[in-house]
Protein backbone atom coordinates (compact mmCIF):
# COMPACT_ATOMS: atom_id res chain seq x y z
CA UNK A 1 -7.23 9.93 21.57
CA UNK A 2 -6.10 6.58 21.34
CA UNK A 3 -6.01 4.21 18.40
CA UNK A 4 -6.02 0.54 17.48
CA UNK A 5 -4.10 -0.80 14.83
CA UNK A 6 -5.39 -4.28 13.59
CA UNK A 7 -3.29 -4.62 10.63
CA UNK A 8 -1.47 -7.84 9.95
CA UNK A 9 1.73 -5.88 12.00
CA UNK A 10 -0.31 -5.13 15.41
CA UNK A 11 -1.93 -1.95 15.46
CA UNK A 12 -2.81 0.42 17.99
CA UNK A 13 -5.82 1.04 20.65
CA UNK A 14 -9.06 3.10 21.01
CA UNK A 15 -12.18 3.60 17.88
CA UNK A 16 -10.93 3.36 14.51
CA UNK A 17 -11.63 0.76 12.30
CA UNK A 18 -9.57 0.52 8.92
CA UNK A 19 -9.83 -1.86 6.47
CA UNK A 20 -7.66 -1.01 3.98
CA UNK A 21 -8.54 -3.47 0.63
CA UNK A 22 -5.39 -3.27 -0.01
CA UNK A 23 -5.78 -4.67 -1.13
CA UNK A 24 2.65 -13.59 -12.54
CA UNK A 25 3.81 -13.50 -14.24
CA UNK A 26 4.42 -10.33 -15.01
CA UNK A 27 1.74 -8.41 -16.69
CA UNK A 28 2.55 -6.04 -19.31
CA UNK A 29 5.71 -3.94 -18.82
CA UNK A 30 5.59 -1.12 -20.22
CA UNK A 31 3.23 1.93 -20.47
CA UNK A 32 0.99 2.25 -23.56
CA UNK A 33 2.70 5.34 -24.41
CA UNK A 34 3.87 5.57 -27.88
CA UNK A 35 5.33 9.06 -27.56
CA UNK A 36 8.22 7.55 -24.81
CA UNK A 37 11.40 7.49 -26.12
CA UNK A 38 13.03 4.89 -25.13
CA UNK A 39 16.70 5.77 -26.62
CA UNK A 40 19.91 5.23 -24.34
CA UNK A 41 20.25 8.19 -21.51
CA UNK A 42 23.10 10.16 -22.31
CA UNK A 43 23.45 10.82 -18.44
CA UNK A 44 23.85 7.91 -16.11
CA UNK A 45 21.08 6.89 -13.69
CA UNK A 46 21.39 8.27 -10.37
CA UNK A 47 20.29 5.79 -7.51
CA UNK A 48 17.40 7.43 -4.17
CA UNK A 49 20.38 7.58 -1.54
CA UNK A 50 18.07 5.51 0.37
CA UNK A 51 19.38 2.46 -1.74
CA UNK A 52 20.94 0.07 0.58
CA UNK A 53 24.76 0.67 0.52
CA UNK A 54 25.11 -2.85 -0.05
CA UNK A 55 28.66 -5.60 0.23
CA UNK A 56 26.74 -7.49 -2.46
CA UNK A 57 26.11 -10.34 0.00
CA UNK A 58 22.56 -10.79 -0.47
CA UNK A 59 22.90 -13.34 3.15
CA UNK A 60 23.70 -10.68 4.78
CA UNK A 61 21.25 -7.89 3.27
CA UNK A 62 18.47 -10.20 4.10
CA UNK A 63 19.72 -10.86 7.11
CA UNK A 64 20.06 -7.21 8.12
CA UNK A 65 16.38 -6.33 6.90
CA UNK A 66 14.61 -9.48 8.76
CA UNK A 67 16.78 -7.93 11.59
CA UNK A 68 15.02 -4.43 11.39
CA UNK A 69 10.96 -5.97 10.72
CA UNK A 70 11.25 -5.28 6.90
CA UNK A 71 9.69 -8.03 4.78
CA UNK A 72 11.89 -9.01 2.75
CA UNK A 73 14.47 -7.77 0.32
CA UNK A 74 14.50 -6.32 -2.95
CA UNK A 75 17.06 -6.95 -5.44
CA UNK A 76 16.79 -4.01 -8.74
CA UNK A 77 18.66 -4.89 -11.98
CA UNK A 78 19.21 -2.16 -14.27
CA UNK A 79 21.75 -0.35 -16.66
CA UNK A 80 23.21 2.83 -16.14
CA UNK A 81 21.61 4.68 -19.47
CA UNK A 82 18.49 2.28 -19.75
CA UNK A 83 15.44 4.50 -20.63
CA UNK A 84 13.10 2.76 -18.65
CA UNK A 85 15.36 2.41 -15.31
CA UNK A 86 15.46 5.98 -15.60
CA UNK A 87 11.75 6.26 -15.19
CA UNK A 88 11.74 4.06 -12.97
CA UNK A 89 13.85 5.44 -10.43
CA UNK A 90 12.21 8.95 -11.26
CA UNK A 91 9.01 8.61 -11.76
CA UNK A 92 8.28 5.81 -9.88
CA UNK A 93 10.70 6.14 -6.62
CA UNK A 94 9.81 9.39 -7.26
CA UNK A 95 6.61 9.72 -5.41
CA UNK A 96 6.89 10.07 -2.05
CA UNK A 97 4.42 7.38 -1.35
CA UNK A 98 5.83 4.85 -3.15
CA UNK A 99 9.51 5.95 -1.90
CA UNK A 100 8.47 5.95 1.49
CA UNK A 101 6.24 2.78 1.33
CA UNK A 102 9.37 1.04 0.23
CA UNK A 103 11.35 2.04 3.02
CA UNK A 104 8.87 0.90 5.68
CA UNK A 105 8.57 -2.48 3.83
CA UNK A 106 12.09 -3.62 1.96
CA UNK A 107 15.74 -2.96 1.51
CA UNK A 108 16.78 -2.54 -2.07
CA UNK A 109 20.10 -3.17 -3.48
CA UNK A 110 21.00 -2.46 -7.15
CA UNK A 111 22.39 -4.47 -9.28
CA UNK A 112 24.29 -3.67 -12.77
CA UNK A 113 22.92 -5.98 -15.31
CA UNK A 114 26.06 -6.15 -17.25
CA UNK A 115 28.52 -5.34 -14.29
CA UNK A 116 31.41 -7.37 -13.27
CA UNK A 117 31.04 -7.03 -9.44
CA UNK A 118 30.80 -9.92 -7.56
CA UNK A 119 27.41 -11.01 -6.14
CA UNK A 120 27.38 -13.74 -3.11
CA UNK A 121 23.85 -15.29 -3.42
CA UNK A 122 21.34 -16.33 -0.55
CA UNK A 123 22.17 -20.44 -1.72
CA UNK A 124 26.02 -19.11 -0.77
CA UNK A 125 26.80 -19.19 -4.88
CA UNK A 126 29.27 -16.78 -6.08
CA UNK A 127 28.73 -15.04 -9.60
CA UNK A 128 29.33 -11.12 -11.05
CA UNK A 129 26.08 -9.36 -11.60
CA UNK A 130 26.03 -9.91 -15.52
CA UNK A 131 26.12 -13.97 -14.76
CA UNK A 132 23.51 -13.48 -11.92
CA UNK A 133 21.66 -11.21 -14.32
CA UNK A 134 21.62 -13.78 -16.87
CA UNK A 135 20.79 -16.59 -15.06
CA UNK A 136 17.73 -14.91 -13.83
CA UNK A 137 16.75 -13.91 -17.19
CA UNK A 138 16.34 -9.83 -15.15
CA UNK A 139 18.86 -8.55 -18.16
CA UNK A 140 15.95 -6.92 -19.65
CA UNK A 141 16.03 -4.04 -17.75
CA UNK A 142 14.66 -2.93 -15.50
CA UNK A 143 14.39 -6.06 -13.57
CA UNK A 144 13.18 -6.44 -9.72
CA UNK A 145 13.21 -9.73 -7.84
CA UNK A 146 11.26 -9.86 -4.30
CA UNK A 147 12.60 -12.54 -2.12
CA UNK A 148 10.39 -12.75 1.27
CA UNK A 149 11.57 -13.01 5.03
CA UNK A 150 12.36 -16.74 3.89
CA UNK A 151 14.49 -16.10 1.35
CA UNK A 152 11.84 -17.12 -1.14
CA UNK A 153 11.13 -15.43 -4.54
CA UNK A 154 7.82 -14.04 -3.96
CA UNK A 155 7.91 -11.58 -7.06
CA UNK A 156 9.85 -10.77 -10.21
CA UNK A 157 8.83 -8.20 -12.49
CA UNK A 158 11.01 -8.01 -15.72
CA UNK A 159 10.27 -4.33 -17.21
CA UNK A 160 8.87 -1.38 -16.15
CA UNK A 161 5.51 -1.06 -14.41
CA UNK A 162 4.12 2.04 -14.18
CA UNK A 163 3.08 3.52 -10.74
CA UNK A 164 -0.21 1.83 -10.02
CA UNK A 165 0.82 -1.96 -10.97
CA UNK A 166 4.09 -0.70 -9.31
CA UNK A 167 2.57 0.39 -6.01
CA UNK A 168 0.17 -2.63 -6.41
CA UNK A 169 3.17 -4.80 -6.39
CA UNK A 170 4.76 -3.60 -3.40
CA UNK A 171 1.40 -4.11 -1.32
CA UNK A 172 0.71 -7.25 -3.21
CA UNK A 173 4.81 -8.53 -1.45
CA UNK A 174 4.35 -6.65 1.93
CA UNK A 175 1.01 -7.90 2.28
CA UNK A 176 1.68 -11.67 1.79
CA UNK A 177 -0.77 -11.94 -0.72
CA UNK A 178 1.90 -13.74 -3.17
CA UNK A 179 1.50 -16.95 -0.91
CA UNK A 180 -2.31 -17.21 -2.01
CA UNK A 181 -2.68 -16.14 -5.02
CA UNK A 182 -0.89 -15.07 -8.62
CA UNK A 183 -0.41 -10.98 -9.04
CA UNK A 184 -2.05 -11.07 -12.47
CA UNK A 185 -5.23 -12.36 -10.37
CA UNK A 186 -4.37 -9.64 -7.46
CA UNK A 187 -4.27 -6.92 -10.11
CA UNK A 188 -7.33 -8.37 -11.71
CA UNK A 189 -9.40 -7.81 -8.49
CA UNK A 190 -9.12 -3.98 -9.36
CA UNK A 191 -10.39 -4.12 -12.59
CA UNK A 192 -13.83 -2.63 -11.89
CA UNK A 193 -12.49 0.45 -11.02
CA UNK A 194 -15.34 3.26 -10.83
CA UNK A 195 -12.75 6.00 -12.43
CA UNK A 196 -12.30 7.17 -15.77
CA UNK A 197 -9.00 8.56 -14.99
CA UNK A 198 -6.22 7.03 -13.16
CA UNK A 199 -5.83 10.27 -10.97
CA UNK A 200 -9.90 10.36 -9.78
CA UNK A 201 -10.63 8.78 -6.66
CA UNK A 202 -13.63 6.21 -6.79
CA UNK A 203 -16.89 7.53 -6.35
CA UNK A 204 -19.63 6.51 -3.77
CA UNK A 205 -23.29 8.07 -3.79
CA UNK A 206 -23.10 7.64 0.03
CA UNK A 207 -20.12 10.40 0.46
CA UNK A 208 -20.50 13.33 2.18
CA UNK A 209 -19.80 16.40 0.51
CA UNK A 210 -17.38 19.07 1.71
CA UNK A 211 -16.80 21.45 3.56
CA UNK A 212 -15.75 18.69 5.80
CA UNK A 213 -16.12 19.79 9.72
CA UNK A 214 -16.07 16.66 11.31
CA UNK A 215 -15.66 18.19 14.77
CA UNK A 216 -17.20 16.16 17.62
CA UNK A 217 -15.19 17.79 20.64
CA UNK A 218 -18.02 20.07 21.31
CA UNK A 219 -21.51 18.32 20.04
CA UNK A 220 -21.79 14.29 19.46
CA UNK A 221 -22.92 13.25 16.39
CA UNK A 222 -25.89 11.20 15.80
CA UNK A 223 -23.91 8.43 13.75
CA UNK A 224 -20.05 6.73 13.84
CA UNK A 225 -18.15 8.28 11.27
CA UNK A 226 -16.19 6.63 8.64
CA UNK A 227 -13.35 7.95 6.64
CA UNK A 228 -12.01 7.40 3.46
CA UNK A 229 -8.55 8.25 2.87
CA UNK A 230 -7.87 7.63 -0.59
CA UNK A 231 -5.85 8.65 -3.89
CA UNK A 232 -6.19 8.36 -7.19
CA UNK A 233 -4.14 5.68 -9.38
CA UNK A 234 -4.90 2.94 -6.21
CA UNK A 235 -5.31 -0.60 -6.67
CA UNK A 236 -6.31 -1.20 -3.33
CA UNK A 237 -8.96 1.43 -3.47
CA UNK A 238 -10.28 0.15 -6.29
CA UNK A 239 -10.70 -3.41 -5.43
CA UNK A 240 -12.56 -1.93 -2.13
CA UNK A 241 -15.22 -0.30 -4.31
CA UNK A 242 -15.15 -2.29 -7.22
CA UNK A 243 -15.77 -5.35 -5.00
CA UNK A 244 -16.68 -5.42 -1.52
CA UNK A 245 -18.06 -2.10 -1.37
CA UNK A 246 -20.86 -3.81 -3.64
CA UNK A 247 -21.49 -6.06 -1.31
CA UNK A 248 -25.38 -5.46 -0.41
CA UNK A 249 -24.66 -6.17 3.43
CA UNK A 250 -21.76 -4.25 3.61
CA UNK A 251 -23.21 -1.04 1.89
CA UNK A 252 -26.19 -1.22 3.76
CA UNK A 253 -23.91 -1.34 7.08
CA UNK A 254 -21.92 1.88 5.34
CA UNK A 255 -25.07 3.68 5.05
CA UNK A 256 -25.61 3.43 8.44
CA UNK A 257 -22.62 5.39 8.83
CA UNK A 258 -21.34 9.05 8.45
CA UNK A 259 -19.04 8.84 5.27
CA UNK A 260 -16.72 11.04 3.94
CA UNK A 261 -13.59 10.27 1.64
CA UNK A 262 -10.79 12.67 1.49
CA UNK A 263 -7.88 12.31 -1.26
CA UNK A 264 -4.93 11.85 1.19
CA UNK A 265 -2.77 14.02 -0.94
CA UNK A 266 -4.48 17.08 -1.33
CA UNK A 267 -4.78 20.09 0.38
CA UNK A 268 -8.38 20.01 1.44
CA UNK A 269 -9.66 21.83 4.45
CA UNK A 270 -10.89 19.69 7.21
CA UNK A 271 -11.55 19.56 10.55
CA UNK A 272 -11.08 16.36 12.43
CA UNK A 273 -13.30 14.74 15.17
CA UNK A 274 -11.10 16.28 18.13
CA UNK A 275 -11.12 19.75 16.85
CA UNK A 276 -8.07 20.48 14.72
CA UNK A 277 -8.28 22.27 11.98
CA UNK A 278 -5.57 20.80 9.07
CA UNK A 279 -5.68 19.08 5.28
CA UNK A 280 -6.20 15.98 4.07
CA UNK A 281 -3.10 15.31 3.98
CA UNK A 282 -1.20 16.31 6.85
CA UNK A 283 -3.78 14.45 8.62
CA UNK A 284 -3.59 11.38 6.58
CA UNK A 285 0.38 11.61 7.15
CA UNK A 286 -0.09 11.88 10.72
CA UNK A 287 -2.11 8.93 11.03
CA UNK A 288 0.51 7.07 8.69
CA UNK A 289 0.08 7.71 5.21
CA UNK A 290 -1.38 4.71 4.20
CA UNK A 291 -4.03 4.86 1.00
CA UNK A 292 -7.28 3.07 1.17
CA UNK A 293 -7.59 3.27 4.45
CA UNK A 294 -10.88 3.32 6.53
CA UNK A 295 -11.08 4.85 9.37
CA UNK A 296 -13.79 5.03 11.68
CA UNK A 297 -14.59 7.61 14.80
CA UNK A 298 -16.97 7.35 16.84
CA UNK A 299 -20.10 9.13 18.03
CA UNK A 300 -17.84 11.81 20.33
CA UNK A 301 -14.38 12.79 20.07
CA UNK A 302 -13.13 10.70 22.72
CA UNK A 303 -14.70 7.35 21.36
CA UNK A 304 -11.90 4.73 20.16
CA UNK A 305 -10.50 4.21 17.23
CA UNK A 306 -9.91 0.98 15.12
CA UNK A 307 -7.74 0.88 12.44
CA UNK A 308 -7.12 -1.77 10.21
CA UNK A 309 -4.61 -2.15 7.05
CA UNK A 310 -5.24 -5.21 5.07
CA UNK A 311 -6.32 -6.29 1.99
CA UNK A 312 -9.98 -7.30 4.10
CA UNK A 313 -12.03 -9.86 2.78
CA UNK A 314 -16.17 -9.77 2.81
CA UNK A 315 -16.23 -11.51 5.96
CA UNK A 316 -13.29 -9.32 8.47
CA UNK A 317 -14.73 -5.94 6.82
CA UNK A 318 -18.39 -7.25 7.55
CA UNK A 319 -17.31 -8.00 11.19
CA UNK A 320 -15.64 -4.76 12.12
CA UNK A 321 -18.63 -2.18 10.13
CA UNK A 322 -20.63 -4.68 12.84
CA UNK A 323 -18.70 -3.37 15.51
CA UNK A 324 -18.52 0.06 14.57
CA UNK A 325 -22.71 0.39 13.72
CA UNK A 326 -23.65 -1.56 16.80
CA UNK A 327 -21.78 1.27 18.73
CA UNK A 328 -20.01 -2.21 20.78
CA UNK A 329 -16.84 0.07 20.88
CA UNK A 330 -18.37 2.22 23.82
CA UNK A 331 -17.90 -1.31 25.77
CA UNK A 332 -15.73 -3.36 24.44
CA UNK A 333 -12.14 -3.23 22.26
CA UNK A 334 -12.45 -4.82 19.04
CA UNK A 335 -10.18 -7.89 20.54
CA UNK A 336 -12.83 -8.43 22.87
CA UNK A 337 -15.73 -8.48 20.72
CA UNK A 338 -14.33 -10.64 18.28
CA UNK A 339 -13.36 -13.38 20.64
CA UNK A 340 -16.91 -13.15 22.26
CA UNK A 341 -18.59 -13.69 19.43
CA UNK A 342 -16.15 -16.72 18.33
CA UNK A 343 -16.62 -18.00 21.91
């Protein structure tokens, strides 16, 4: 079955439509968690072996990660017994989509905010890491400066986040979204969450409910289906529901849909459209992991697929759930359509 990715990468070709809502200063820190103690490690920080074994010529790491499609680089300031780069490294960079989100998107090289290496910087300037540290004012640690392909600053964070403005952060960089607008006003946009705990997944009245056989290798269905992979603690899931999802014209185009939402990392029986029988997530990994996304089958197993992964706004998500409910995939690629109707 083929697929169509129309993400702001390329994506591939056939039915699937995804439009992942992906979805300052810094906002606050630090968890509201009293009970943390926040007392010097008596164990060093260990660093994900992933970490960019780096010559501390940030020229050159940039370089290398433009080189290999990454967006930019990430440069991590911390202190070897620092409570909170602890956490960071293993709670954070300990879930595997945040690790492996990362990956796909940045190189990371680690700094020691009070160390004496030397540090070449992308203006050429030479300085250890305390002075660079310093002069960045990232010696409150942990620190994490985003520069873009460019060599721009396009983030800094100075403390820890905790995974959802963390993962939030990373989309809000890889995404391009610092070039329009501030991250306090990107986090903001997933304020009106539709959760009362960070781990739920927003709820929607026009969800299917399980078991979820979505098998269309044998019988059509009578609608396109659309779904949902999602997780809990998301900020782009919660801007799509909290905002365009109340859209009046977009909901009414949903509910002209089959709709189903599965939490991409739980073990939930399903069935997908061509007949396999896995979980949630192995089939969310297999289509790439991503969180938020929409995707959208067709009427019969062997109908296209369109996938998108952005942060979409009212008018691209009302354009493709177009597509999709005016069954113009059975003719035409999304491509097509679009520049027909611009025409």
């Amino acid at each position: 079955m083929g697929i169509l990715k129309i993400s702001c990468y390329g994506i591939w070709q056939a039915l699937l439509f995804t439009a992942l809502v992906l979805g300052m200063g810094p906002v606050v820190g630090v968890e509201d968690d009293f009970s943390f103690d926040d007392s010097p490690r008596e164990r060093a920080v260990e660093h994900p072996d992933w970490f960019k074994k780096s010559l501390l010529d940030l020229r050159e790491d940039l370089n290398e990660a433009v080189q290999v499609g990454k967006q930019g680089l990430m440069v991590y300031f911390g202190q070897a017994r620092c409570a909170y780069c602890h956490r960071l490294l293993q709670v954070n960079f300990g879930l595997d989509d945040i690790a492996n989100y990362t990956r796909q998107h940045f190189d990371l090289v680690a700094l020691d905010a009070r160390g004496p290496r030397e540090v070449t910087l992308l203006d050429g300037a030479v300085m250890s890491e305390q002075e660079f540290a310093l002069a960045e004012e990232t010696n409150f640690t942990p620190s994490i400066i985003f520069y873009d392909r460019a060599g721009r600053e396009a983030l800094r964070l100075r403390g820890y986040y905790p995974p959802y403005q963390f993962r939030a952060a990373l989309e809000y960089v890889a995404d391009g979204h610092y070039a329009r607008e501030s991250f306090r006003d990107y986090l903001a946009r997933g304020d009106d969450r539709l959760v009362f705990d960070a781990e739920d997944l927003n709820d929607e009245d026009f969800f299917a409910s399980a078991p979820f056989n979505l098998d269309r290798s044998r019988f059509p269905g009578e609608r396109p289906l659309v779904v949902f992979f999602e997780q809990g603690d998301c900020h782009a899931c919660d801007v799509l529901h909290g905002q365009l999802l109340r859209d009046v014209t977009l909901r009414h185009l949903i509910q002209s849909l089959d709709s189903v939402q599965l939490d991409m990392r739980a073990a939930t029986p399903v069935v997908t459209p061509s007949g396999q029988r896995t979980q949630a997530r192995d089939w969310a990994a297999a289509l790439g992991g991503l969180d938020a996304l929409i995707f959208t089958a067709g009427i019969g197993e062997n109908d296209p697929l369109v996938r998108a992964r952005a942060m979409a706004g009212l008018r691209f998500l009302g354009q493709v759930l177009n597509y999709v409910s005016s069954r113009a995939y059975r003719d035409q690629s999304y491509p097509q359509w679009r520049a027909q109707r611009s025409e």
